[in-house]
Protein backbone atom coordinates (compact mmCIF):
# COMPACT_ATOMS: atom_id res chain seq x y z
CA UNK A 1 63.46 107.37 77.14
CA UNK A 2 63.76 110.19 79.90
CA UNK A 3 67.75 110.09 81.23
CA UNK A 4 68.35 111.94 83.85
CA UNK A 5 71.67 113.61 85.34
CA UNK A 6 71.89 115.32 88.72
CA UNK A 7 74.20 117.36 90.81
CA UNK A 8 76.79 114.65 92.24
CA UNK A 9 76.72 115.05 96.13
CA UNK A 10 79.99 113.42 97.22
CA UNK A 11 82.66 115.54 98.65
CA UNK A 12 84.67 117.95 96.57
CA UNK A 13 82.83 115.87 93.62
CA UNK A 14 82.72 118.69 90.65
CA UNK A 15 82.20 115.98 87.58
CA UNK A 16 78.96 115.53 86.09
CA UNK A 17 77.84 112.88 84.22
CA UNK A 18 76.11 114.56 81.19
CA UNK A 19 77.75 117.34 79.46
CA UNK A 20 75.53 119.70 77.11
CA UNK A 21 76.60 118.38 73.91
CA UNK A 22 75.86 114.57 74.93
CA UNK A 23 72.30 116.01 76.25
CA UNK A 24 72.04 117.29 72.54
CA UNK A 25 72.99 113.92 71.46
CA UNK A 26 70.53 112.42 73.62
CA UNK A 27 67.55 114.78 71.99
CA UNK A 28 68.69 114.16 68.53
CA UNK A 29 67.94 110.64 69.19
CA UNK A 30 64.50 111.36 70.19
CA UNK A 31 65.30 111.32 74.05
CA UNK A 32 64.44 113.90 76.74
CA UNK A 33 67.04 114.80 78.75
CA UNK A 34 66.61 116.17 82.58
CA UNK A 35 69.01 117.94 84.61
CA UNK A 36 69.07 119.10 87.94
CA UNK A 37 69.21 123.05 88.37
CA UNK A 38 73.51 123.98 88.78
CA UNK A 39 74.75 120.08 87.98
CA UNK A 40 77.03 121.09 85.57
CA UNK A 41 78.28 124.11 87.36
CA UNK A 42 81.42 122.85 89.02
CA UNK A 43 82.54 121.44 85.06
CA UNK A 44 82.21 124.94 83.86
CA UNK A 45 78.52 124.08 82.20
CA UNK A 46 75.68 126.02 82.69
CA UNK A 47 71.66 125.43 82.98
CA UNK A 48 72.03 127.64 79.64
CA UNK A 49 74.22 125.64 78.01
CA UNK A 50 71.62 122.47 78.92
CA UNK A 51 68.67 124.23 77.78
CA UNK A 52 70.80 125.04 74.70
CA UNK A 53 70.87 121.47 74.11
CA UNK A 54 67.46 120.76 74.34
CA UNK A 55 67.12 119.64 77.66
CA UNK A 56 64.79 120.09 80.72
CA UNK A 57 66.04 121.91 83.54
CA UNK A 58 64.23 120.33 86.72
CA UNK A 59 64.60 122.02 89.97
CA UNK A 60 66.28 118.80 92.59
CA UNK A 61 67.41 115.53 92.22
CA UNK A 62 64.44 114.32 93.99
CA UNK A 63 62.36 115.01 90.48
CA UNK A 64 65.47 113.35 88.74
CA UNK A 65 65.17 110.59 90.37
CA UNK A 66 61.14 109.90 90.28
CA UNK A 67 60.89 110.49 86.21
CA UNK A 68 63.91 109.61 84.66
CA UNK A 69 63.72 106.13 83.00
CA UNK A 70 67.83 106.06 83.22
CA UNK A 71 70.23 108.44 85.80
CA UNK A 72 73.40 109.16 84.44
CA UNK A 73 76.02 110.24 87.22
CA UNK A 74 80.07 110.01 87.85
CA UNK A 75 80.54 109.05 91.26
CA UNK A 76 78.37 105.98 93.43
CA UNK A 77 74.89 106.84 94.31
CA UNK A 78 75.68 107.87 97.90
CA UNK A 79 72.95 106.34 100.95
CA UNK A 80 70.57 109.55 100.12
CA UNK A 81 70.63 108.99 96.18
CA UNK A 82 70.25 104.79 96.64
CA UNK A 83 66.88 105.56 98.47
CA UNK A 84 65.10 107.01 95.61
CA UNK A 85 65.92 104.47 93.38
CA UNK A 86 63.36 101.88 92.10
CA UNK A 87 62.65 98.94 90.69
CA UNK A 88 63.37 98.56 86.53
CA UNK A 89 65.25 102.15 86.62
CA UNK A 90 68.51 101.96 84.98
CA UNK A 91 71.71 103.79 86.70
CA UNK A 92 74.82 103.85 84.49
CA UNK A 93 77.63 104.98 86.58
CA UNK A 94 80.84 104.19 88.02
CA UNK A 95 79.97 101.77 91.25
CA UNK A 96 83.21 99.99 92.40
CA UNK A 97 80.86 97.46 94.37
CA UNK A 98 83.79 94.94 95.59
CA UNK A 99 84.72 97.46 98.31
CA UNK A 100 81.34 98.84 99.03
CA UNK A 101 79.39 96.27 100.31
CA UNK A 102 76.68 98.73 101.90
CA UNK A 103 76.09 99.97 98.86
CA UNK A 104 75.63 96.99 96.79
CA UNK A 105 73.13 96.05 98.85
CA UNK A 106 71.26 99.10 98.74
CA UNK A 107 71.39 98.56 94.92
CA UNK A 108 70.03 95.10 95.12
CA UNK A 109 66.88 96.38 97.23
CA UNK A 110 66.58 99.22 95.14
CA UNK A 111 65.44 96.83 91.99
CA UNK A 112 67.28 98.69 89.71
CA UNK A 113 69.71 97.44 87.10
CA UNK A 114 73.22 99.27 87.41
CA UNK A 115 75.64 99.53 84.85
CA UNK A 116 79.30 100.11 85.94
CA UNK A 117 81.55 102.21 83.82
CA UNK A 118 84.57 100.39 85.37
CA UNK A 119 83.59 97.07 84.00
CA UNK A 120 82.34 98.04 80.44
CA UNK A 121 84.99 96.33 77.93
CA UNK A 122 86.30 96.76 74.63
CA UNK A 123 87.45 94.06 72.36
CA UNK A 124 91.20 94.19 73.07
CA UNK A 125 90.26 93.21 76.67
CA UNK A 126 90.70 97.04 77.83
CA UNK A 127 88.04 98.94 79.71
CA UNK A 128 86.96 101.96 77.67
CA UNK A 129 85.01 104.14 80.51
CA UNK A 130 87.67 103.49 82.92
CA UNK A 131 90.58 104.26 80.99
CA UNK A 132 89.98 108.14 80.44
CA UNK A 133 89.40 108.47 84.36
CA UNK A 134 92.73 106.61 84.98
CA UNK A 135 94.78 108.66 82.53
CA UNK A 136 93.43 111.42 84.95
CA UNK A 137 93.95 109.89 88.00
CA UNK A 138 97.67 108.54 86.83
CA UNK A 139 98.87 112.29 85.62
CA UNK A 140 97.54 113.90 88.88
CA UNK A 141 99.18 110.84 91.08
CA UNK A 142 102.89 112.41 90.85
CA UNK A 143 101.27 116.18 91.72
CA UNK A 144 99.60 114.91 94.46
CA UNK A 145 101.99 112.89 95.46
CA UNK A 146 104.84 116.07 95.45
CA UNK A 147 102.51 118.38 97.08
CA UNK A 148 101.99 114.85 100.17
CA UNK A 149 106.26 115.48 99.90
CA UNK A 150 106.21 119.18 100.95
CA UNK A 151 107.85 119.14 104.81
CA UNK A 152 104.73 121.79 105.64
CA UNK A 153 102.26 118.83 104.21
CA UNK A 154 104.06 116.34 106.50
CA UNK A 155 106.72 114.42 104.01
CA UNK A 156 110.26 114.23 103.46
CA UNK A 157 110.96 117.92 101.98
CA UNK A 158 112.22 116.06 99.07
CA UNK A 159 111.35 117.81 95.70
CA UNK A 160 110.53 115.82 92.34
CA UNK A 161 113.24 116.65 90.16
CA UNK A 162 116.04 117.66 92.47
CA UNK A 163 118.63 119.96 91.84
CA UNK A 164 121.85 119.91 90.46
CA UNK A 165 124.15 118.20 93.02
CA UNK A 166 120.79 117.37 94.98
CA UNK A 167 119.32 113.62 93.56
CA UNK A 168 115.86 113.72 92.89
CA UNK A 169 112.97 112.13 94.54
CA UNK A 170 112.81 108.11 94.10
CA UNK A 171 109.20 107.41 93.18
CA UNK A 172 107.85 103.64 92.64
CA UNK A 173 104.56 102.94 90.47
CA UNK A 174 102.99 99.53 91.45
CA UNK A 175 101.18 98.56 88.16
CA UNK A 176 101.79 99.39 84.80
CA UNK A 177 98.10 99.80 83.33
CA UNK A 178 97.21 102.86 82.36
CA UNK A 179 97.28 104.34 85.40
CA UNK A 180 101.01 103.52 86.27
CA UNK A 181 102.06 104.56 82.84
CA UNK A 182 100.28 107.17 83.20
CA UNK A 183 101.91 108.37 86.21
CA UNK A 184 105.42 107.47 85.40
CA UNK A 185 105.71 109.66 82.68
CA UNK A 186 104.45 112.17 84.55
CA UNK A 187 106.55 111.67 87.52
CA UNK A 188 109.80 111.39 84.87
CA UNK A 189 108.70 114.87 83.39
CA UNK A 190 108.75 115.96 87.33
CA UNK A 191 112.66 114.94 87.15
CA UNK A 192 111.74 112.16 89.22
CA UNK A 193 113.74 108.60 89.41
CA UNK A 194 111.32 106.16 88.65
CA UNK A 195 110.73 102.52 88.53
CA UNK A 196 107.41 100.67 87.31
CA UNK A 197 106.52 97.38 88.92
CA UNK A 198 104.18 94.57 86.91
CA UNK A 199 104.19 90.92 86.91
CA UNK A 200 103.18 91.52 82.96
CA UNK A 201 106.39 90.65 81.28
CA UNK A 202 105.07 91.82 77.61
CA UNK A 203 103.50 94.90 79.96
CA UNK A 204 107.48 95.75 80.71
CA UNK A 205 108.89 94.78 77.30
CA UNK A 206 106.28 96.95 75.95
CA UNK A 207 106.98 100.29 78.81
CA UNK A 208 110.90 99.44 77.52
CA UNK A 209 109.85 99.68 74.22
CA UNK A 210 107.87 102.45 74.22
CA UNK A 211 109.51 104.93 76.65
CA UNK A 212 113.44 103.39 76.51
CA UNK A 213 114.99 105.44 79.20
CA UNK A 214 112.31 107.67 80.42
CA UNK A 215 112.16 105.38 83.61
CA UNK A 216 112.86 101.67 84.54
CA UNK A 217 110.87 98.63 84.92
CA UNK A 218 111.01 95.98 87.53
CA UNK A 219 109.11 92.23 87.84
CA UNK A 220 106.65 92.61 90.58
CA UNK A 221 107.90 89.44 92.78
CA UNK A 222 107.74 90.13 96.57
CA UNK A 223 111.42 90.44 97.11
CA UNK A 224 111.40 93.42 94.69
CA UNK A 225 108.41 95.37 95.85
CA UNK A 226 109.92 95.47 99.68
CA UNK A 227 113.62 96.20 98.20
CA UNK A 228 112.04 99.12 96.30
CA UNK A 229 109.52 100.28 98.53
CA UNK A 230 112.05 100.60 101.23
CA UNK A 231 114.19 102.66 99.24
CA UNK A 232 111.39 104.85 97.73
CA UNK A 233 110.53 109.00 98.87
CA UNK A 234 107.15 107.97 97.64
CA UNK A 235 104.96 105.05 96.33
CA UNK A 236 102.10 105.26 93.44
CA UNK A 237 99.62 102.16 93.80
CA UNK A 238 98.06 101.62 90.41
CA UNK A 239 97.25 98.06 90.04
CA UNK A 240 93.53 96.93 89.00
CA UNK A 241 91.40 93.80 88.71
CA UNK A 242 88.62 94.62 87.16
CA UNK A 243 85.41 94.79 88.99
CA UNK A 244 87.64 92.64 91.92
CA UNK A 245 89.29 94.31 95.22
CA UNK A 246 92.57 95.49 95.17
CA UNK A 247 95.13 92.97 96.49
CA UNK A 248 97.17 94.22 99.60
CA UNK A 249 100.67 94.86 98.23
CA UNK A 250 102.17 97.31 100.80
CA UNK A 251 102.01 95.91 104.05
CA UNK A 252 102.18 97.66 107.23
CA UNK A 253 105.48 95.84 108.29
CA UNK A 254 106.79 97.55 104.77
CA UNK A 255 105.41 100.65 106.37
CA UNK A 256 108.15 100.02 109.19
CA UNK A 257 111.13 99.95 106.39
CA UNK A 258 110.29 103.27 104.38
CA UNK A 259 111.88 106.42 105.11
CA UNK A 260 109.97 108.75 107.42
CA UNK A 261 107.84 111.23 105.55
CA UNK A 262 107.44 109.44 102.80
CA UNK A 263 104.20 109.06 100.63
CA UNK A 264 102.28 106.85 99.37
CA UNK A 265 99.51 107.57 96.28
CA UNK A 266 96.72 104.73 96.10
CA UNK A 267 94.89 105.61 93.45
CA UNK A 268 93.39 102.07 94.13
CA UNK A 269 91.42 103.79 96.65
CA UNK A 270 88.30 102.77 94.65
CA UNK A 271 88.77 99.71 95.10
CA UNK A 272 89.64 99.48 98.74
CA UNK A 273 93.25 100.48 98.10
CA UNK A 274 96.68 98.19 97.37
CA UNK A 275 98.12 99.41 101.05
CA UNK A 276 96.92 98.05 104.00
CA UNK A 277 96.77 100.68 105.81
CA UNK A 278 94.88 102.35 103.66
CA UNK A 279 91.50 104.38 103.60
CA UNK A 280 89.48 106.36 101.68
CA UNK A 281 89.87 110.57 101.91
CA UNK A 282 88.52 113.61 100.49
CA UNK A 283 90.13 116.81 98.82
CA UNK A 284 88.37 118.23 101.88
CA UNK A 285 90.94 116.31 104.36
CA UNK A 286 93.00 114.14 101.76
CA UNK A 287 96.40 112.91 103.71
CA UNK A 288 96.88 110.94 106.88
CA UNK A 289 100.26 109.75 108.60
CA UNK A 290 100.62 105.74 109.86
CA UNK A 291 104.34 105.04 111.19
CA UNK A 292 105.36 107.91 109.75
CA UNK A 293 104.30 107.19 105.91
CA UNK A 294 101.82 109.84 104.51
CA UNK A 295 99.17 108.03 102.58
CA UNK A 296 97.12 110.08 99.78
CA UNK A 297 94.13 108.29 99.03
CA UNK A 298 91.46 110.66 97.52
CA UNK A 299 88.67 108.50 96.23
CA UNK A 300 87.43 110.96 93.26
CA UNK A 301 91.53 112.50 92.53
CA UNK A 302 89.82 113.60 88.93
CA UNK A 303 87.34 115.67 90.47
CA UNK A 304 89.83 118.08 90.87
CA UNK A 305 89.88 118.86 87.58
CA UNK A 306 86.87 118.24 86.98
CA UNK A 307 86.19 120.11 83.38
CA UNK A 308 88.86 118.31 81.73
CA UNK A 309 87.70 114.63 83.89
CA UNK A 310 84.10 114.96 82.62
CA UNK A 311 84.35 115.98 78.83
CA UNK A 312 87.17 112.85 78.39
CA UNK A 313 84.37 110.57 80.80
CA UNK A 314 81.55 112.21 78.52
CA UNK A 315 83.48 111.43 75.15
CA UNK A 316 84.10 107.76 76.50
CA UNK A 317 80.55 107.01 77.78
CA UNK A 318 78.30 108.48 74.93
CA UNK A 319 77.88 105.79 72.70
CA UNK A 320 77.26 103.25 75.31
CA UNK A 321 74.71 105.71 76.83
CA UNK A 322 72.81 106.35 73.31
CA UNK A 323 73.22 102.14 72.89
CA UNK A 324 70.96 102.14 76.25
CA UNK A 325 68.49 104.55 75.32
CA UNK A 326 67.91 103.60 71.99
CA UNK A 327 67.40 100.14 72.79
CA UNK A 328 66.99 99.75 76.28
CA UNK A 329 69.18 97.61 78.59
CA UNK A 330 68.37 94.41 77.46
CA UNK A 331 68.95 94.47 74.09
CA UNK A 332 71.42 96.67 74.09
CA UNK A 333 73.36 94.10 76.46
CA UNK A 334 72.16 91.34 74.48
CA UNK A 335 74.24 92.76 71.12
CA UNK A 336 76.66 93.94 72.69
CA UNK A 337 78.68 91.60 74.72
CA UNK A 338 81.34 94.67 76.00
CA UNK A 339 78.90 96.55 77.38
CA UNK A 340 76.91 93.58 79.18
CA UNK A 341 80.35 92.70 81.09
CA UNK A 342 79.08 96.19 82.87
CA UNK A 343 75.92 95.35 84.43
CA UNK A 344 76.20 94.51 88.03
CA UNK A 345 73.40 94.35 89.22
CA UNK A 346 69.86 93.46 88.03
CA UNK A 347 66.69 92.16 89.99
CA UNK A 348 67.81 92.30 93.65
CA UNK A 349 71.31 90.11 92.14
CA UNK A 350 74.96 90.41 92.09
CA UNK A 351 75.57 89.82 88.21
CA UNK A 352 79.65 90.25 87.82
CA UNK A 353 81.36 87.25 89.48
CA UNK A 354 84.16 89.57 90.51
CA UNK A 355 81.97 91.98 92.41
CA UNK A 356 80.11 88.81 93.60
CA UNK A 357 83.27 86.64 94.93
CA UNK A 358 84.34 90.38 96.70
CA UNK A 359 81.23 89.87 98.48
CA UNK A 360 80.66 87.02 98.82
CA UNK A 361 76.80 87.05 97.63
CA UNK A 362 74.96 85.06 95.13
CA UNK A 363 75.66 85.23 91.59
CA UNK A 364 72.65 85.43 88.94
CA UNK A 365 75.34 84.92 85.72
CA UNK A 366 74.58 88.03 83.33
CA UNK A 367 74.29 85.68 79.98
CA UNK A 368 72.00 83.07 81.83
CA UNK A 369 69.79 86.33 82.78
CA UNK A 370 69.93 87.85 78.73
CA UNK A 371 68.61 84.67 77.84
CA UNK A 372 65.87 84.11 80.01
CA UNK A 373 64.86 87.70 79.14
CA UNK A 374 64.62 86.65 75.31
């Protein structure tokens, strides 16, 4: 099989979705491997390195896109990416289609079959591809979210940790995945006082457990999430159904009862975010101000560190990416129930009920599709 990997285009986007040793991996299993010229610059990976590897090193995405069999990326295939596309080409990527109806749509006339990292499973129930990105995303929440503090950023002037005399910053994590523990141990290292919300009850008696004092836990009922988001200098949303939108926890009359300056952090921007008022930004332009709250909503937060992001999304996808090649989609679906849960779309059809219900477009059932392909 050809696979192909190409220089992601979104803003401030420095990931990439091959590094040189899985394009080695990829040849050693009798693959070829193309790579646009400088895609694995902004990771710290040269063409070198690729060539090292064993791979081609073809001069734009354009002659990516027209011979690969497969295109491995990081981000969404942005509107210029989705045209060259075509019918029976695989895309493994993350796609986060429930909040992006354009381009699911552009997907489904494409013909391609897309594989989303952020629906892939594992046995236990968790979701292997994801989980790397949202250990990123959760340990960069409470940076981002102290630098979105900073009076010259617009926030309260309120530092993490305090000082002594001085109480430190009250910081709320809706969610306690691994993105919300993630960031609450991060934002207790910071000094910070911090409470985790989840309507899990063995998800709290497991944070209580596990990290005893190092912050609190809270059941997620309405009452409390107003009570505490009303008290809080700043706000982490980090809750997740998979392949679904995010539900609308912070409302903009909560907006009304939060202290002026202070923050929130949805790092469930992907998936349309768990604040209403809430919108996708860049690292280019990444804060904005509604009734005096300063919301943080980069949709790519681990591109900023973007070596580190792509060799733990690299380590995560490789198998699954071998699985394809070796095999091809179908089969490799068809043993492998975990990694069937990511296809999305196939044919011109929605195949993942969640992304499907989002959308509210047709659903051509993923199993029902692996069998009529037998």
């Amino acid at each position: 099989m050809k696979i192909g990997s190409v220089r992601e285009i979104k803003a401030q986007e420095f990931r990439v979705g091959l590094t040189p040793a899985a394009a080695a991996e990829a040849v050693a299993h009798g693959h070829e491997v193309l790579i646009e010229a400088g895609a694995g610059a902004g990771a710290g990976f040269a063409d070198s390195d690729y060539e090292a590897a064993g791979a081609t090193i073809v001069a734009d995405a354009e002659t990516v896109f027209a011979q690969a069999d497969m295109i491995v990326k990081v981000k969404e295939p942005q509107a210029s990416e989705r045209k060259m596309l075509r019918e029976g080409q695989i895309l493994f990527t993350y796609l986060h289609l429930a909040a992006d109806e354009a381009q699911a749509k552009d997907l489904m006339a494409s013909g391609a079959t897309c594989i989303a990292y952020e629906t892939v499973t594992a046995k236990d129930g968790t979701l292997p591809l994801l989980a790397p990105m949202s250990e990123v995303a959760g340990r960069l929440a409470p940076q981002m979210g102290a630098w979105t503090l900073q009076k010259a950023n617009g926030g309260r002037g309120v530092l993490m940790g305090g000082v002594p005399g001085v109480a430190p910053a009250k910081v709320v994590v809706i969610g306690g995945g691994v993105v919300g523990t993630n960031a609450a141990r991060v934002a207790a290292g910071m000094g910070a006082d911090v409470t985790v919300l989840d309507k899990s009850l063995p998800r709290l008696r497991y944070l209580d457990d596990t990290f005893g004092g190092l912050f609190r836990t809270a059941y997620s009922s309405k009452a409390e999430t107003e009570a505490l988001v009303a008290s809080a200098d700043m706000v982490i949303g980090a809750v997740l159904i998979p392949g679904a939108a995010a539900p609308k926890l912070i409302t903009r009359e909560m907006l009304k009862t939060m202290k002026p300056g202070a923050a929130i952090v949805d790092v469930a921007i992907d998936q349309g975010g768990c604040a209403e008022t809430s919108r996708a930004t860049t690292h280019d332009d990444p804060v904005f101000e509604v009734d005096g709250v300063m919301h943080y909503c980069v949709a790519n937060m681990p591109g900023a560190v973007a070596r580190t992001s792509t060799l733990a999304l690299s380590n995560a996808t490789q198998p699954f990416l071998i699985a394809l090649a070796d095999k091809g989609w179908e089969r490799a679906c068809a043993e492998d129930p975990h990694l069937a849960a990511g296809l999305n779309v196939h044919a011109g059809m929605i195949t993942h009920a969640a992304v499907a219900e989002a959308l509210g477009l047709p659903l051509n059932d993923t199993q029902t599709l692996l069998h009529a392909a037998e």
